[in-house]
N, C-alpha and C. Protein backbone atom coordinates (compact mmCIF):
# COMPACT_ATOMS: atom_id res chain seq x y z
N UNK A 1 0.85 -1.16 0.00
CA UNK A 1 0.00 0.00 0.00
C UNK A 1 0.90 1.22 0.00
N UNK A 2 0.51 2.40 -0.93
CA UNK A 2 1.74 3.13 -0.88
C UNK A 2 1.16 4.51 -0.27
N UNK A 3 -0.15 4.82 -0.19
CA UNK A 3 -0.69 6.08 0.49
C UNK A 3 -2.06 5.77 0.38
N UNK A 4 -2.48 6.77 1.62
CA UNK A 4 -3.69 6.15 2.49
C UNK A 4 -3.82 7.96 2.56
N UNK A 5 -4.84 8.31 2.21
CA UNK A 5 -6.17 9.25 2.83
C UNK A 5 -7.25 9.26 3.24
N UNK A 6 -7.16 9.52 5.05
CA UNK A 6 -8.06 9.54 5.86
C UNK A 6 -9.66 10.03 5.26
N UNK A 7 -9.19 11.65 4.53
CA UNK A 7 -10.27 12.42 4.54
C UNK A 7 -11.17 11.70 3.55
N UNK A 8 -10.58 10.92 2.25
CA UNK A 8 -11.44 10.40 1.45
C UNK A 8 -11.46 9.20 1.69
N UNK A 9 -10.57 8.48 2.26
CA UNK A 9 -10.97 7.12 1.82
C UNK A 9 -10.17 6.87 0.81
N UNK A 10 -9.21 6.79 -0.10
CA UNK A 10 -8.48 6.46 -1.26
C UNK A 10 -7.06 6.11 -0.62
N UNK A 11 -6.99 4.69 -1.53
CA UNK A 11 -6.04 4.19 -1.54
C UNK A 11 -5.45 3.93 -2.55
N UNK A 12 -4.15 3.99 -3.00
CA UNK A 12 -2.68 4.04 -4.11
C UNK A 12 -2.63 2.79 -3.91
N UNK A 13 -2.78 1.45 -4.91
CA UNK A 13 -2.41 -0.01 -5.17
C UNK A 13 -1.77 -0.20 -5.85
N UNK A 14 -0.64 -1.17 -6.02
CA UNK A 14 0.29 -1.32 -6.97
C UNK A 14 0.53 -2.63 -7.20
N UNK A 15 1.20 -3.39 -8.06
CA UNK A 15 0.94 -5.20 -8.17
C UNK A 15 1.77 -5.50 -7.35
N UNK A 16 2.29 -5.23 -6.44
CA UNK A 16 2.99 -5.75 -5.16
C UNK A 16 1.99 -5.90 -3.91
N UNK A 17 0.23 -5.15 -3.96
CA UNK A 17 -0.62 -5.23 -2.89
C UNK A 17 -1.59 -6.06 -3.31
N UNK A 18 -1.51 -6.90 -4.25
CA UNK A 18 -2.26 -7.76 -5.02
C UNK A 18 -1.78 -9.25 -4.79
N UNK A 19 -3.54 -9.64 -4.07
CA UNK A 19 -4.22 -9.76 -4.34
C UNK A 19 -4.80 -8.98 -3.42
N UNK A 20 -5.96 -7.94 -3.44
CA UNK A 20 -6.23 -6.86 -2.75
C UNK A 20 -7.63 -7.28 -1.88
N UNK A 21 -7.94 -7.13 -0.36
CA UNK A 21 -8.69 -7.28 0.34
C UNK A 21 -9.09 -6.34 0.78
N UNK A 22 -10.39 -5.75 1.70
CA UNK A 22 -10.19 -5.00 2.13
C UNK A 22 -11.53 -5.79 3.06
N UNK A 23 -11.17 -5.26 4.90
CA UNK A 23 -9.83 -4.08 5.18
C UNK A 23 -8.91 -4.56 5.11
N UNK A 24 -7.71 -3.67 4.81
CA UNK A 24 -6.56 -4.48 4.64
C UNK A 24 -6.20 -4.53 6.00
N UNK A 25 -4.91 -5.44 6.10
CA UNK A 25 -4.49 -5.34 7.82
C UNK A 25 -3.64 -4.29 8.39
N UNK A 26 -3.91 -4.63 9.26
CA UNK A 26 -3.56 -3.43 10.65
C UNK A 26 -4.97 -2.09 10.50
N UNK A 27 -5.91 -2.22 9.69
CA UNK A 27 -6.67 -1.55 9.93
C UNK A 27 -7.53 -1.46 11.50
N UNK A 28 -7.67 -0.05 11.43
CA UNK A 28 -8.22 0.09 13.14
C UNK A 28 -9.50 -0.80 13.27
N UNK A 29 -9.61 -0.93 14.39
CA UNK A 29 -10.86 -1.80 14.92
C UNK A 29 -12.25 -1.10 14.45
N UNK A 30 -12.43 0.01 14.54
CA UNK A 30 -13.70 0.26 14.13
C UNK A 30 -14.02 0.58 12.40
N UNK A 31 -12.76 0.13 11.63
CA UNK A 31 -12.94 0.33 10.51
C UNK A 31 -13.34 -1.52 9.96
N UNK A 32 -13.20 -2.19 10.87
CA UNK A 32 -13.12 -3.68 10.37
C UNK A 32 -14.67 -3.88 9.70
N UNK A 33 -14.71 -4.69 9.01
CA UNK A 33 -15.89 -5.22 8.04
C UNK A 33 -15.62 -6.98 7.65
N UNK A 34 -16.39 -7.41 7.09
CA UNK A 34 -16.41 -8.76 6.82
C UNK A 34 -15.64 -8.98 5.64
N UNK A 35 -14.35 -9.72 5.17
CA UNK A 35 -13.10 -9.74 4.74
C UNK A 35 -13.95 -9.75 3.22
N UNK A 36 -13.48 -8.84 1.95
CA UNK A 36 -14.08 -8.92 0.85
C UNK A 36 -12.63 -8.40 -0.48
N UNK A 37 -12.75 -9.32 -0.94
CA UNK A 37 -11.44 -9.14 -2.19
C UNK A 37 -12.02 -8.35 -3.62
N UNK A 38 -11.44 -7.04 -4.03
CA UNK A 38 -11.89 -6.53 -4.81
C UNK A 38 -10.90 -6.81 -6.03
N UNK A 39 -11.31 -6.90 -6.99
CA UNK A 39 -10.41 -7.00 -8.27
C UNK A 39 -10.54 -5.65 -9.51
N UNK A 40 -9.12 -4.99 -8.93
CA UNK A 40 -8.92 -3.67 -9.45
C UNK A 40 -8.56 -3.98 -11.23
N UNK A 41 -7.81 -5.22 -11.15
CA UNK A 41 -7.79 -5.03 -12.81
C UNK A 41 -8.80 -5.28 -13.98
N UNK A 42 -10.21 -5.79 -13.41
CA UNK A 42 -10.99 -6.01 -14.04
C UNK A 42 -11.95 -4.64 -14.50
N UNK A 43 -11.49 -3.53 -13.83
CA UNK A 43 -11.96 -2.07 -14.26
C UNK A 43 -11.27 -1.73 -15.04
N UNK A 44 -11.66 -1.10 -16.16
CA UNK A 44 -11.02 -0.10 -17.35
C UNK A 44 -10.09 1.03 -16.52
N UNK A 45 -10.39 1.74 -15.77
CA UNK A 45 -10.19 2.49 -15.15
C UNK A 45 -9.17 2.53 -13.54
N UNK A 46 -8.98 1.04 -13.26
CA UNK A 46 -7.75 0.59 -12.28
C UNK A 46 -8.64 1.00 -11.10
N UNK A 47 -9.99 1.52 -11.05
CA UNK A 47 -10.52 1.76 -9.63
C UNK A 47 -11.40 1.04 -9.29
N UNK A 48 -11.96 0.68 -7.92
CA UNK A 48 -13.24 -0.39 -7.83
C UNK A 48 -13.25 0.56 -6.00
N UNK A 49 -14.61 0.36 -5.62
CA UNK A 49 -15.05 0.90 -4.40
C UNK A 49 -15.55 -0.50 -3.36
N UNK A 50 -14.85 -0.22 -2.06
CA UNK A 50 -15.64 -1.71 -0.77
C UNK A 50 -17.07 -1.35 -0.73
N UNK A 51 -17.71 -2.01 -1.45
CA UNK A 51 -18.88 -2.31 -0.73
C UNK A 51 -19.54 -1.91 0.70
N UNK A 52 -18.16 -2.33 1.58
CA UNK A 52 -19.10 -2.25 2.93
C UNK A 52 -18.72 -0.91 3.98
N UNK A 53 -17.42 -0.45 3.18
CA UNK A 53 -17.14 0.85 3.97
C UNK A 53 -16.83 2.11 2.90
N UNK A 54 -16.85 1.58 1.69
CA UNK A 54 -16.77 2.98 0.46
C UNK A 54 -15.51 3.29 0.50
N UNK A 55 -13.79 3.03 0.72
CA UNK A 55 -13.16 3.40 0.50
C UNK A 55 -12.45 2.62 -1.36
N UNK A 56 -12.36 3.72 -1.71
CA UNK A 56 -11.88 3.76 -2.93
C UNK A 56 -10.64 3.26 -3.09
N UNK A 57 -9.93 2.41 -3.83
CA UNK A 57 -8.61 1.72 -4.60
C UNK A 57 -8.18 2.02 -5.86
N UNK A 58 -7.13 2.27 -5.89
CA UNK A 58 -6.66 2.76 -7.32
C UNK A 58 -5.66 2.52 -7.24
N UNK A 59 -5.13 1.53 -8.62
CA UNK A 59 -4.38 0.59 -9.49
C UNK A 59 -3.23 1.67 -9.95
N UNK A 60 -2.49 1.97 -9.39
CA UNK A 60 -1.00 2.27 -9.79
C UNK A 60 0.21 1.88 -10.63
N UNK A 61 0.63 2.22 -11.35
CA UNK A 61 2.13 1.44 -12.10
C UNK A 61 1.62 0.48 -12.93
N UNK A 62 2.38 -0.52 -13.49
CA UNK A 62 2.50 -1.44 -14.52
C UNK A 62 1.55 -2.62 -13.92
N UNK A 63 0.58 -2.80 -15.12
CA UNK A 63 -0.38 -4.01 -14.47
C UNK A 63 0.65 -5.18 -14.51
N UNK A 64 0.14 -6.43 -13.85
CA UNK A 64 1.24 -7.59 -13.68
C UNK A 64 0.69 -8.27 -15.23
N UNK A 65 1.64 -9.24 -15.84
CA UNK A 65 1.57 -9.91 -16.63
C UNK A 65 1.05 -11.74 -16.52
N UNK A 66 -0.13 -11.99 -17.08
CA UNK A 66 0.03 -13.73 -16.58
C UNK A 66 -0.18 -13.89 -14.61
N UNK A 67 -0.18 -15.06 -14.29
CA UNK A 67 -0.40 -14.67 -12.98
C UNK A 67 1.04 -14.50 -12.07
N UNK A 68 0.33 -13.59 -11.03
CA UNK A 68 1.43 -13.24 -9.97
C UNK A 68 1.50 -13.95 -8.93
């Protein structure tokens, strides 16, 4: 994970945080939710939103090739 904003909710992903969950860990206790894997490369756009708490992900740098 390479940057985290409180005020929105957006998170910087890169193919080194993949395969992507959220929450991710060490998240605070009152941010916890029921464990849900979003798949950022299947958007045109490298972004996809959690379901259960609305923080936003966005796909950074060189997509991976084949599987990782």
């Amino acid at each position: 994970m390479t940057t985290l904003d409180e005020s929105r909710r957006q998170v910087a992903v890169t193919a080194h945080d993949l395969p992507l969950a959220c929450p991710r860990p060490g998240a605070p206790l009152w941010a916890r939710h029921p464990r849900v894997f979003i798949d950022l490369l299947k958007s045109p756009a490298g972004e996809a939103t959690c379901p259960y708490c609305g923080t936003v992900y966005n796909f950074t740098g060189e997509k991976p090739k084949g599987h990782h």
